[in-house]
C-alpha atoms as a PDB file:
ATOM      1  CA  UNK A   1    -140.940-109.721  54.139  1.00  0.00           C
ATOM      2  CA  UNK A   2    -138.617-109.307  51.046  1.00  0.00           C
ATOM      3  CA  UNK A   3    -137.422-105.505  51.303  1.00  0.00           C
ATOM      4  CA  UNK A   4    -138.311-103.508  48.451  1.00  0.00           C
ATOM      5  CA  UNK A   5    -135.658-101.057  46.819  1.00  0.00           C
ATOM      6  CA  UNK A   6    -137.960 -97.973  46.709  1.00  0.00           C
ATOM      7  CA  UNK A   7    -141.279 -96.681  48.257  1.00  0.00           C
ATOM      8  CA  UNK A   8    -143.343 -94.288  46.930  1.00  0.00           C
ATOM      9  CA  UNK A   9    -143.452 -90.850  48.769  1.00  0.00           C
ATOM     10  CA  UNK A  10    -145.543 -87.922  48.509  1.00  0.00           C
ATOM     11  CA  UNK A  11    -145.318 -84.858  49.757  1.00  0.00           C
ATOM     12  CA  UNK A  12    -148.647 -84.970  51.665  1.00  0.00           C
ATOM     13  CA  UNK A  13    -147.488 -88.141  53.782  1.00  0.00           C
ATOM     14  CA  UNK A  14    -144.961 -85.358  55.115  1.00  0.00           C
ATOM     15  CA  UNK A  15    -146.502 -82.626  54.904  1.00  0.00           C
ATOM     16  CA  UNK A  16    -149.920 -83.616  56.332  1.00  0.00           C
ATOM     17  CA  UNK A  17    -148.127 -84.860  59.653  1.00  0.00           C
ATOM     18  CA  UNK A  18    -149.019 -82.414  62.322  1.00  0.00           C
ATOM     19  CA  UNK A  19    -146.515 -83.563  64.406  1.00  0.00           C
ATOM     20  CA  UNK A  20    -143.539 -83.835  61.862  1.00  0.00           C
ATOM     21  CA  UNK A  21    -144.452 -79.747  61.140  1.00  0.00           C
ATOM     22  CA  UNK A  22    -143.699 -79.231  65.159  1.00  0.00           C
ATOM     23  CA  UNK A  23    -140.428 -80.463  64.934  1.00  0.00           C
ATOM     24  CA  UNK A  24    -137.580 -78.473  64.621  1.00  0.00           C
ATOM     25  CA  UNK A  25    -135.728 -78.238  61.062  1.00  0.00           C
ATOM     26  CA  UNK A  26    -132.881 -80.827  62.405  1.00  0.00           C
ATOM     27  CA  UNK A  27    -135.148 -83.099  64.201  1.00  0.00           C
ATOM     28  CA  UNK A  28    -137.174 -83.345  60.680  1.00  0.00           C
ATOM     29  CA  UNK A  29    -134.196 -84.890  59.402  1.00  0.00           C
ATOM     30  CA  UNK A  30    -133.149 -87.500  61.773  1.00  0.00           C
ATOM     31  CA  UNK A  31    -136.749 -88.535  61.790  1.00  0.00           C
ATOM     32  CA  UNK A  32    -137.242 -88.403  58.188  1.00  0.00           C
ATOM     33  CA  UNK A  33    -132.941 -90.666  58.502  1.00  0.00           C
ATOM     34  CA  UNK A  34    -134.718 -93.119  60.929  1.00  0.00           C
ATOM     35  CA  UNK A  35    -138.064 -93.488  58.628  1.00  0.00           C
ATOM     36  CA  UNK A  36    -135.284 -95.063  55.974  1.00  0.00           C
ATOM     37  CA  UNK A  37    -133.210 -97.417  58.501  1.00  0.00           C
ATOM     38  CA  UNK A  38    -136.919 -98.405  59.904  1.00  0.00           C
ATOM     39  CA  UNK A  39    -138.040 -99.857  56.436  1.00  0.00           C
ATOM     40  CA  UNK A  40    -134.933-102.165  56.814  1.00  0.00           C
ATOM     41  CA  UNK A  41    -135.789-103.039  60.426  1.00  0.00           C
ATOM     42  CA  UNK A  42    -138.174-106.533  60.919  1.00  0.00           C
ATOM     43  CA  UNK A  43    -140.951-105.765  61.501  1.00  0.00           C
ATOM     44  CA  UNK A  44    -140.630-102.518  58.880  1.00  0.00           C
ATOM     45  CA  UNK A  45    -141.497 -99.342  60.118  1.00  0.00           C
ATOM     46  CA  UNK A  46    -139.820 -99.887  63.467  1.00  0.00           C
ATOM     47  CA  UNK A  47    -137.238 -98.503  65.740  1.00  0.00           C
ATOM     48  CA  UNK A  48    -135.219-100.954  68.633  1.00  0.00           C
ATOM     49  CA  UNK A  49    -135.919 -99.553  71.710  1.00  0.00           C
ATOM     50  CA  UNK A  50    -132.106 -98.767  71.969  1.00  0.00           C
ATOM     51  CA  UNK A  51    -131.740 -95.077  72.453  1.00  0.00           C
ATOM     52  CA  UNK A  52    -127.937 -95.570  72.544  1.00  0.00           C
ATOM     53  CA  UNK A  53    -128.273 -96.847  69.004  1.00  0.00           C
ATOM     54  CA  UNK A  54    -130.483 -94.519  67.890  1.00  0.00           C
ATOM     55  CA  UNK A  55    -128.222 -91.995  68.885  1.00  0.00           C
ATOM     56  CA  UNK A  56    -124.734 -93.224  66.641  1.00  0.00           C
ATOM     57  CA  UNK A  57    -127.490 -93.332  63.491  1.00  0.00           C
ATOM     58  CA  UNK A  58    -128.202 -89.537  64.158  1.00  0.00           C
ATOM     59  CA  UNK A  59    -124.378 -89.075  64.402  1.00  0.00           C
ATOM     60  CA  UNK A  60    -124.887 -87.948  68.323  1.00  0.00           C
ATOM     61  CA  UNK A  61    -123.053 -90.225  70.066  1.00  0.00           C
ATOM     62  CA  UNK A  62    -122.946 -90.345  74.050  1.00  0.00           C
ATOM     63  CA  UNK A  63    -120.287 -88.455  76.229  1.00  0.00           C
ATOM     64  CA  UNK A  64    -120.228 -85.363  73.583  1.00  0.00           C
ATOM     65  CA  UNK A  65    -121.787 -82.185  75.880  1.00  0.00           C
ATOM     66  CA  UNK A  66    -122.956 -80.171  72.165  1.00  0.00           C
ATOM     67  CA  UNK A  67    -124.394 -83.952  71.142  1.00  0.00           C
ATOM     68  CA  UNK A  68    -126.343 -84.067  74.450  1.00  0.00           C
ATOM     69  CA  UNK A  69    -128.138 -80.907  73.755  1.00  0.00           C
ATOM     70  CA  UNK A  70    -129.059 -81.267  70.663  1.00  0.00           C
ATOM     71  CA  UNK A  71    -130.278 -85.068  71.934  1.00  0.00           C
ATOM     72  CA  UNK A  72    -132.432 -83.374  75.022  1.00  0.00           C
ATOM     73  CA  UNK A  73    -134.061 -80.935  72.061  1.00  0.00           C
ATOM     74  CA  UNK A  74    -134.798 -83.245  69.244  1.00  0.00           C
ATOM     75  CA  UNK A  75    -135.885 -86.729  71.264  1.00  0.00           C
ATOM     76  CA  UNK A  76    -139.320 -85.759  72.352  1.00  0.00           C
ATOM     77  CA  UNK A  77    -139.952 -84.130  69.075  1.00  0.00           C
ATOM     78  CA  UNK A  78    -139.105 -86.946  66.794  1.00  0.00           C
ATOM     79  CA  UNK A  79    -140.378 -89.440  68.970  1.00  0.00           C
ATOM     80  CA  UNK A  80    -143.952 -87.607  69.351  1.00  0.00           C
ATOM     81  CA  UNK A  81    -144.381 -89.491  65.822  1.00  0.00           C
ATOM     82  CA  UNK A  82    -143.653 -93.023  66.866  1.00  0.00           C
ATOM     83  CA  UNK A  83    -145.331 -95.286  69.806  1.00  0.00           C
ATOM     84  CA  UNK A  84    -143.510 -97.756  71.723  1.00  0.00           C
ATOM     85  CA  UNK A  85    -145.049-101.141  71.445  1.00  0.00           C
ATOM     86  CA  UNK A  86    -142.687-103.565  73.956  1.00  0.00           C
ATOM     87  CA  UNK A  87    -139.456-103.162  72.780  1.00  0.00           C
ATOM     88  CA  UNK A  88    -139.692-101.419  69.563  1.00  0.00           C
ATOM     89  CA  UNK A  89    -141.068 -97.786  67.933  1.00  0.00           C
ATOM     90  CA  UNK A  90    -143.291 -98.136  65.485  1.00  0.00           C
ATOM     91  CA  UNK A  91    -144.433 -95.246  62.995  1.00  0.00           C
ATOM     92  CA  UNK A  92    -148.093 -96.086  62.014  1.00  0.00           C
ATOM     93  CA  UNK A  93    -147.829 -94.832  58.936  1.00  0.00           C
ATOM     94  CA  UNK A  94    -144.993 -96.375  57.271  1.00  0.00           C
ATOM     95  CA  UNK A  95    -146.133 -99.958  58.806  1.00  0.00           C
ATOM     96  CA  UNK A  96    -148.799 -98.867  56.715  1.00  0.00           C
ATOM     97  CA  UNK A  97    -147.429 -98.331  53.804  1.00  0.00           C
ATOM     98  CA  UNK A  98    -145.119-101.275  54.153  1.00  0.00           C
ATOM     99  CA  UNK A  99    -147.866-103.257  54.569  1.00  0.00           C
ATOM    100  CA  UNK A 100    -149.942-101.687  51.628  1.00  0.00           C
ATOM    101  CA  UNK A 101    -147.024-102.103  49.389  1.00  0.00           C
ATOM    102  CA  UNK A 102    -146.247-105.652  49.703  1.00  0.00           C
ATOM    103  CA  UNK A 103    -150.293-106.591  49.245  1.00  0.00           C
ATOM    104  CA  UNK A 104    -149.831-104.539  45.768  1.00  0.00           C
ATOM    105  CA  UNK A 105    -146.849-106.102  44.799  1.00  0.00           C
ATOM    106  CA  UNK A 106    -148.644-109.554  45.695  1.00  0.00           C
ATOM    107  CA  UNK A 107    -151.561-108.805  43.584  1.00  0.00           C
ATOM    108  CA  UNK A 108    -149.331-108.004  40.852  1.00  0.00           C
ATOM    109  CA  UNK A 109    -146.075-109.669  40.807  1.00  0.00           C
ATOM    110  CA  UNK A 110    -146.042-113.132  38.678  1.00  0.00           C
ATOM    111  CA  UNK A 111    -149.323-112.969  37.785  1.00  0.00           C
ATOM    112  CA  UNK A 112    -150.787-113.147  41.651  1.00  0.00           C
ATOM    113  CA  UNK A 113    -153.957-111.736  41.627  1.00  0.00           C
ATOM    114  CA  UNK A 114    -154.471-111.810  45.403  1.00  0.00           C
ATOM    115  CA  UNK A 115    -157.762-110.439  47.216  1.00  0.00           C
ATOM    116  CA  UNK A 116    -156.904-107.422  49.218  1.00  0.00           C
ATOM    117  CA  UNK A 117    -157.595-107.327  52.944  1.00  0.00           C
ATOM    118  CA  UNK A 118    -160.184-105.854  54.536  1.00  0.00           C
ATOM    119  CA  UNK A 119    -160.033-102.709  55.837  1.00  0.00           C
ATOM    120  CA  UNK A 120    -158.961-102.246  58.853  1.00  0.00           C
ATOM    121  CA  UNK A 121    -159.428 -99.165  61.510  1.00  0.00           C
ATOM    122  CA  UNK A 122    -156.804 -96.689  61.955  1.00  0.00           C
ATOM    123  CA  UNK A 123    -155.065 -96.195  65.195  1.00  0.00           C
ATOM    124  CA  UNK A 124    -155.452 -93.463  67.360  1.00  0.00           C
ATOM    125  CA  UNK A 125    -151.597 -92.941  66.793  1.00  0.00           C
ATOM    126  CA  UNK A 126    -152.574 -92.328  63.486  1.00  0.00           C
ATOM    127  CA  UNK A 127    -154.651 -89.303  63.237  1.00  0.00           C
ATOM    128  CA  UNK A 128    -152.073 -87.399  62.140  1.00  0.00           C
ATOM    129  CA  UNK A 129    -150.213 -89.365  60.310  1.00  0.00           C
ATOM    130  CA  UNK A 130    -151.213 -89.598  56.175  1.00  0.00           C
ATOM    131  CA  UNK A 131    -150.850 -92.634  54.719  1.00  0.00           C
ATOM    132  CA  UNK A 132    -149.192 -92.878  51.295  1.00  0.00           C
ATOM    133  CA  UNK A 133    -152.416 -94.563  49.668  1.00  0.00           C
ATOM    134  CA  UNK A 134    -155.792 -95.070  50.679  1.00  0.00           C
ATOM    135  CA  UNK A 135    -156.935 -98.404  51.187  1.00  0.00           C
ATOM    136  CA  UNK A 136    -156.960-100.114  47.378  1.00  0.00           C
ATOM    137  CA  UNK A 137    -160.015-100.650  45.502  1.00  0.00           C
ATOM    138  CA  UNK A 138    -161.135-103.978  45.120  1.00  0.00           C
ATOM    139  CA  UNK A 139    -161.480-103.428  41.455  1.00  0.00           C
ATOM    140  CA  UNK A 140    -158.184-101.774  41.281  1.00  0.00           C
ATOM    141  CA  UNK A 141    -156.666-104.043  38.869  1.00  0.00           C
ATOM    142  CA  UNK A 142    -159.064-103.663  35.938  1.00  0.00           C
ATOM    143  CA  UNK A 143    -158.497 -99.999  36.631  1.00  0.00           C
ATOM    144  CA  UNK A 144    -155.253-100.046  36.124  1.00  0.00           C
ATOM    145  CA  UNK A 145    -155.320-102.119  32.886  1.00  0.00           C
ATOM    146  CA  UNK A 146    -157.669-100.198  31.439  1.00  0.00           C
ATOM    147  CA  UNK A 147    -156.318 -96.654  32.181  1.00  0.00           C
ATOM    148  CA  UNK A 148    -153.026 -98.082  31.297  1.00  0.00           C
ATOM    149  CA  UNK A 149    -154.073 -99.358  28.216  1.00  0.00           C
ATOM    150  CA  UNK A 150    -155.714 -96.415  26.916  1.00  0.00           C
ATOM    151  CA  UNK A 151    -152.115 -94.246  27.093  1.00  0.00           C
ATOM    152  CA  UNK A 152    -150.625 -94.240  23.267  1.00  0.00           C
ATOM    153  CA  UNK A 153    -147.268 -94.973  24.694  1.00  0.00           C
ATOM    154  CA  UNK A 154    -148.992 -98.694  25.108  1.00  0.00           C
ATOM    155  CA  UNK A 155    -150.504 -98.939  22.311  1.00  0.00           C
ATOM    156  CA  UNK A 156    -148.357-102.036  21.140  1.00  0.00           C
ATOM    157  CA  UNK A 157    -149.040-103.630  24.110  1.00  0.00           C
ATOM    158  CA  UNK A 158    -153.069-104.171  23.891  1.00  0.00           C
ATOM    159  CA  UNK A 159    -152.472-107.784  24.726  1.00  0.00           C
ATOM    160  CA  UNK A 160    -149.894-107.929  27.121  1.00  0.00           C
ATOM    161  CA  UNK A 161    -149.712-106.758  30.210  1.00  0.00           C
ATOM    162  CA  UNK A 162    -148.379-103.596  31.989  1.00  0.00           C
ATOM    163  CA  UNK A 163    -144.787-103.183  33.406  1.00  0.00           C
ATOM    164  CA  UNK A 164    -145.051-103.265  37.077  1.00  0.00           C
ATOM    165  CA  UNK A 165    -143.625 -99.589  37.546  1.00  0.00           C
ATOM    166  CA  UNK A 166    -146.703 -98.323  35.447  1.00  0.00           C
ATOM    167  CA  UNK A 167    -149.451-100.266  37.251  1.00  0.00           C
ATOM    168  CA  UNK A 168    -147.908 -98.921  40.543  1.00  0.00           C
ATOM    169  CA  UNK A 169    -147.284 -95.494  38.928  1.00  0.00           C
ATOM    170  CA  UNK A 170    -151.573 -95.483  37.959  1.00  0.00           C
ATOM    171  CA  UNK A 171    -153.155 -97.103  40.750  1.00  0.00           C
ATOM    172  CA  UNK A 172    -150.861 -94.686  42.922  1.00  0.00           C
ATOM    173  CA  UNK A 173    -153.136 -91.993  40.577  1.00  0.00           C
ATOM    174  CA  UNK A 174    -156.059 -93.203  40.992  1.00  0.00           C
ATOM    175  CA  UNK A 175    -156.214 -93.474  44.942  1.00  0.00           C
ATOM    176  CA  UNK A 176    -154.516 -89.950  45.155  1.00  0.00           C
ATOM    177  CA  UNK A 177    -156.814 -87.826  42.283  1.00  0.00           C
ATOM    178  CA  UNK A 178    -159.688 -90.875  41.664  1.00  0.00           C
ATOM    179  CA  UNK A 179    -160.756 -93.146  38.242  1.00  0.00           C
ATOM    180  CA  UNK A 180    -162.468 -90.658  36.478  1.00  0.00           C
ATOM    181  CA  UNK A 181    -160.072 -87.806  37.099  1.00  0.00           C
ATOM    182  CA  UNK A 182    -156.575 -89.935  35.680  1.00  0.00           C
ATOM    183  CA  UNK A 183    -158.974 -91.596  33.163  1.00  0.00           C
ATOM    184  CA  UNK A 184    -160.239 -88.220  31.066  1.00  0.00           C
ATOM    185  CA  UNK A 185    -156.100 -87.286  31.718  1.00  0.00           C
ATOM    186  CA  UNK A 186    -155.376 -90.276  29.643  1.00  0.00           C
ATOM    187  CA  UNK A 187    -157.863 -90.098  27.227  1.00  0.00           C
ATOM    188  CA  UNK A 188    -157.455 -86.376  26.549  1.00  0.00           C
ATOM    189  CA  UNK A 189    -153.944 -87.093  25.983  1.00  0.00           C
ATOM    190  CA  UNK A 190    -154.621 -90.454  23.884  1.00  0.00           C
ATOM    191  CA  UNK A 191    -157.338 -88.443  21.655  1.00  0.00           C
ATOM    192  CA  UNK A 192    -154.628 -85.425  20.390  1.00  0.00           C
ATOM    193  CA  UNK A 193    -151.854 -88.051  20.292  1.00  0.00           C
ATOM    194  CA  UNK A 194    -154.054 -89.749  17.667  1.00  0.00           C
ATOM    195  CA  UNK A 195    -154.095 -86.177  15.670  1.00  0.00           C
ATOM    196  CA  UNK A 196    -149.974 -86.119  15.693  1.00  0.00           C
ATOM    197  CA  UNK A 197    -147.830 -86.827  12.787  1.00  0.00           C
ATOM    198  CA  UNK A 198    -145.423 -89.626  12.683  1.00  0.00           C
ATOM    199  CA  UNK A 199    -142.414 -87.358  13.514  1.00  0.00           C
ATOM    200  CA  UNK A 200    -143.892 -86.100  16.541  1.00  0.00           C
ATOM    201  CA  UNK A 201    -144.551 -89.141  18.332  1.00  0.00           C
ATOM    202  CA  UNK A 202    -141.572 -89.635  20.001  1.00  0.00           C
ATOM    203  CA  UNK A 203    -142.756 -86.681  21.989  1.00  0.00           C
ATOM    204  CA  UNK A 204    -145.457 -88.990  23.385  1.00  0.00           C
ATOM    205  CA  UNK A 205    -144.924 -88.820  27.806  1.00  0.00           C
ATOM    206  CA  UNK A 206    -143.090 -91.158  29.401  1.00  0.00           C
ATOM    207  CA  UNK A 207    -146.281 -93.342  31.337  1.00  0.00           C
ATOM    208  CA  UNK A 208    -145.018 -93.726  34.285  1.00  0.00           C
ATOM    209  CA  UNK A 209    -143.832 -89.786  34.629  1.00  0.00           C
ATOM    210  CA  UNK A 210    -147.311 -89.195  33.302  1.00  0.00           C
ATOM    211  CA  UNK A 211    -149.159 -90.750  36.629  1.00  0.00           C
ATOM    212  CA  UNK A 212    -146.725 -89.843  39.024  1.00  0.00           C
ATOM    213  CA  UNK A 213    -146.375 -86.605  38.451  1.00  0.00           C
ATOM    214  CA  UNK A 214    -150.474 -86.048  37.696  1.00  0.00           C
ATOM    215  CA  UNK A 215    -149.442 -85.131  33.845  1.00  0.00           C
ATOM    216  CA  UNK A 216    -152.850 -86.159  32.943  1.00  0.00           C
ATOM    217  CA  UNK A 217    -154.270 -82.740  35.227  1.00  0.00           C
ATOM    218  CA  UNK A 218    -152.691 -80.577  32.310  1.00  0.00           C
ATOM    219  CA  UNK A 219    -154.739 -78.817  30.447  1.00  0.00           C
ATOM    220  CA  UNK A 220    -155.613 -80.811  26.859  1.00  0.00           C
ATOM    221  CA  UNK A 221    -153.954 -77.714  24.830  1.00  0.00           C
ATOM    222  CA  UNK A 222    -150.633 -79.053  25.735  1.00  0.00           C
ATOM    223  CA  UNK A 223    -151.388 -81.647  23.998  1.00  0.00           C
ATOM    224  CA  UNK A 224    -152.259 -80.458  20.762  1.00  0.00           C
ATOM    225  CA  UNK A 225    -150.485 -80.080  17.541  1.00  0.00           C
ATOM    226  CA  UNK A 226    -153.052 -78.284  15.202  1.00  0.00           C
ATOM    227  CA  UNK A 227    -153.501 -78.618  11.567  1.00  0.00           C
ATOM    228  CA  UNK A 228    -155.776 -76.506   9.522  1.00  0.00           C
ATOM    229  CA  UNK A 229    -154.730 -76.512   5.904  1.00  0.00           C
ATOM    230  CA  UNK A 230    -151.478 -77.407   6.684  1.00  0.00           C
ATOM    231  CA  UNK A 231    -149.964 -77.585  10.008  1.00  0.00           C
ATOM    232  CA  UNK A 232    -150.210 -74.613  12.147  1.00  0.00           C
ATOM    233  CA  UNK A 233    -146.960 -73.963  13.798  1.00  0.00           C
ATOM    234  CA  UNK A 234    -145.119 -70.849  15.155  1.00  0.00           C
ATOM    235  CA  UNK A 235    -143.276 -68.794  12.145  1.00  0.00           C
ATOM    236  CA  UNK A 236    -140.115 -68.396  14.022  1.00  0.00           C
ATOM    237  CA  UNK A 237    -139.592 -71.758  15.478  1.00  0.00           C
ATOM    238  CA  UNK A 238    -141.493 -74.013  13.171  1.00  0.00           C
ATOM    239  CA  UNK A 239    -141.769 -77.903  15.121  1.00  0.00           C
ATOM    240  CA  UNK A 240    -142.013 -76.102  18.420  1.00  0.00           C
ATOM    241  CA  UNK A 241    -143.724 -77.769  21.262  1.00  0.00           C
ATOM    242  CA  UNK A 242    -146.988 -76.053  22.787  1.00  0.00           C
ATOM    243  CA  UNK A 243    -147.279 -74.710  26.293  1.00  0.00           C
ATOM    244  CA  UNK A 244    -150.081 -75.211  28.444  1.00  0.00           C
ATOM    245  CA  UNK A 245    -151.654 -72.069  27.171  1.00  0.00           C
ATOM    246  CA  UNK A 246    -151.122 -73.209  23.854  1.00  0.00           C
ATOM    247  CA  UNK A 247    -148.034 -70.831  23.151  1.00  0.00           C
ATOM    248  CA  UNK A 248    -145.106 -71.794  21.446  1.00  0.00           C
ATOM    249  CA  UNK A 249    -143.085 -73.348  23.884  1.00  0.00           C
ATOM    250  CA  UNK A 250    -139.648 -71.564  22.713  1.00  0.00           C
ATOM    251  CA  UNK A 251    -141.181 -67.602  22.143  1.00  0.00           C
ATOM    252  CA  UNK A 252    -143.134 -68.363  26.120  1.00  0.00           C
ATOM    253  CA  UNK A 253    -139.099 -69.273  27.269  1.00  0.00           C
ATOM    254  CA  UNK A 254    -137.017 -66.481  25.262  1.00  0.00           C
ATOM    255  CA  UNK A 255    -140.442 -64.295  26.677  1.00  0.00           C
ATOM    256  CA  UNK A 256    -140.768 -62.438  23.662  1.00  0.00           C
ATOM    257  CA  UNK A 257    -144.228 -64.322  22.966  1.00  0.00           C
ATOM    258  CA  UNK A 258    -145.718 -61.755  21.016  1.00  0.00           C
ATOM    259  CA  UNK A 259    -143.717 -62.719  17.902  1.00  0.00           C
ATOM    260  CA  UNK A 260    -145.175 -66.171  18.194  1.00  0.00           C
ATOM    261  CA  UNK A 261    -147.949 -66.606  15.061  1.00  0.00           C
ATOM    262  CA  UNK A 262    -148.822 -69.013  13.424  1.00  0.00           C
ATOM    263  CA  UNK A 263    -146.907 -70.201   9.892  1.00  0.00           C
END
C-alpha cells in the first residue's frame, strides 16, 4: 500500500480513547510518536515486536537508570492501546483508518469509482478506540458532488469534477455532522453569497477550510451582506465583515460595539 503524505485527524479519535486519557502526559506522546512511525510500518498501523527498538524511537535507550524508569511507567500505559498479533502491535484504529483511507482514495483517484466493502464488525480491541470516519456511505460519491457543487467557490466548475482535497474535506463532513446538516451549511452560505456584490466575493471561504473545520455550522448571519436602499454597512468602518451575531466585525474586535450602526 502506497503511503499517503497526510491523514486526517480529529480530535475525537484522541480524545474519545479511554485508554489514551489514562495515560500519563509523556506516555500520550510517545504513543501519539509511535501512531506516526506505525503508518510507515507494512502492514500500517503496526509496531515490530522489538521493544529494544521501540525504545531508541522514544529516545529511551537501554542501560540509562532515569530511561528505565520512565520505560517501567509508560510501557503498560501506551501499550494498553495496541494488541499483539504474532510478532507485531497493531492499533485497531489506525489499521482502520489506513484501511478506510486507501478505499476512498480508490474510489476517487483517476476516476476509480470502486464499490466499498462491506462492513465489517469491530474488534473487541476496539471499543474504545474512535475511528476517524464511520464506515462510508454507499452513495457517498453523489454526496459529495452534489454538496460540493452547490459551494459558490465552485461555481465554475459545474462540469468538472472536484479536487480530491475537497471531496475528502466533504465526505469527511458528512460522516462526522451527516448530509443534511453540511448540505443546509452549504446552501445557506451559497444563497447570501448570491446576494454579494462583485467586490466582495473574494471573501467567499476557502471549500476545503469550509468542511473541515464545520464552517457550514455557523450561523447564516455571518454570511450576510445586507442591502436595503443602499448597502447597509457600519458608519465607522464602511466594507467591514459581519460577525456571527451580525456585528461589525472590526467595532466586536476594538470592543467598542456600541458605535457600530448602520451607514
Amino acid at each position: 500500500m502506497a503511503r499517503p503524505p497526510a491523514i486526517q485527524w480529529y480530535y475525537k479519535q484522541w480524545l474519545g480513547d479511554n485508554k489514551v486519557l489514562a495515560m500519563d502526559w509523556d506516555a500520550r506522546g510517545m504513543h501519539f510518536h509511535l501512531l506516526m512511525i506505525s503508518v510507515q510500518e507494512d502492514p500500517p498501523g503496526s509496531l515490530p515486536n522489538d521493544m529494544d527498538a521501540i525504545r531508541r524511537w522514544l529516545s529511551l535507550p537501554s542501560g540509562s537508570v532515569e530511561a528505565n524508569e520512565i520505560w517501567r511507567r509508560v510501557k503498560p500505559q501506551i501499550f494498553a492501546a495496541w494488541s499483539r498479533q504474532g510478532e507485531r502491535w497493531f492499533n485497531s484504529g489506525m489499521v482502520e483508518t489506513m484501511e478506510r483511507q486507501q478505499r476512498y482514495k480508490e474510489r476517487y483517484e483517476g476516476g476509480t469509482k470502486t464499490t466499498p466493502n462491506s462492513k465489517k464488525k469491530k474488534s473487541k480491541n476496539n471499543e474504545n478506540q474512535s475511528s476517524l470516519f464511520e464506515e462510508p456511505l454507499d452513495n457517498l460519491e453523489t454526496l459529495v458532488e452534489e454538496i460540493g457543487h452547490l459551494h459558490p467557490a465552485n461555481e465554475h466548475m459545474k462540469s468538472l469534477a472536484l479536487p480530491f482535497a475537497q471531496q475528502e474535506a466533504i465526505a469527511a463532513a458528512i460522516e462526522r455532522d451527516g448530509f443534511e446538516v453540511v448540505l443546509s451549511g452549504t446552501k445557506n452560505l451559497a444563497d447570501r453569497v448570491a446576494k454579494w456584490p462583485t467586490s466582495e466575493l473574494r471573501f467567499i471561504p476557502n471549500p476545503v477550510k469550509f468542511y473541515r473545520e464545520a464552517e457550514y455550522l455557523r450561523s447564516p448571519l455571518l454570511w450576510e451582506r445586507k442591502f436595503e436602499n443602499g448597502r447597509e454597512e457600519c458608519a465607522l468602518h464602511p466594507g467591514s465583515r459581519r460577525t456571527q451575531s451580525g456585528t461589525c466585525w472590526e467595532c466586536n474586535t476594538a470592543k467598542y460595539v456600541s458605535g457600530c450602526q448602520p451607514a
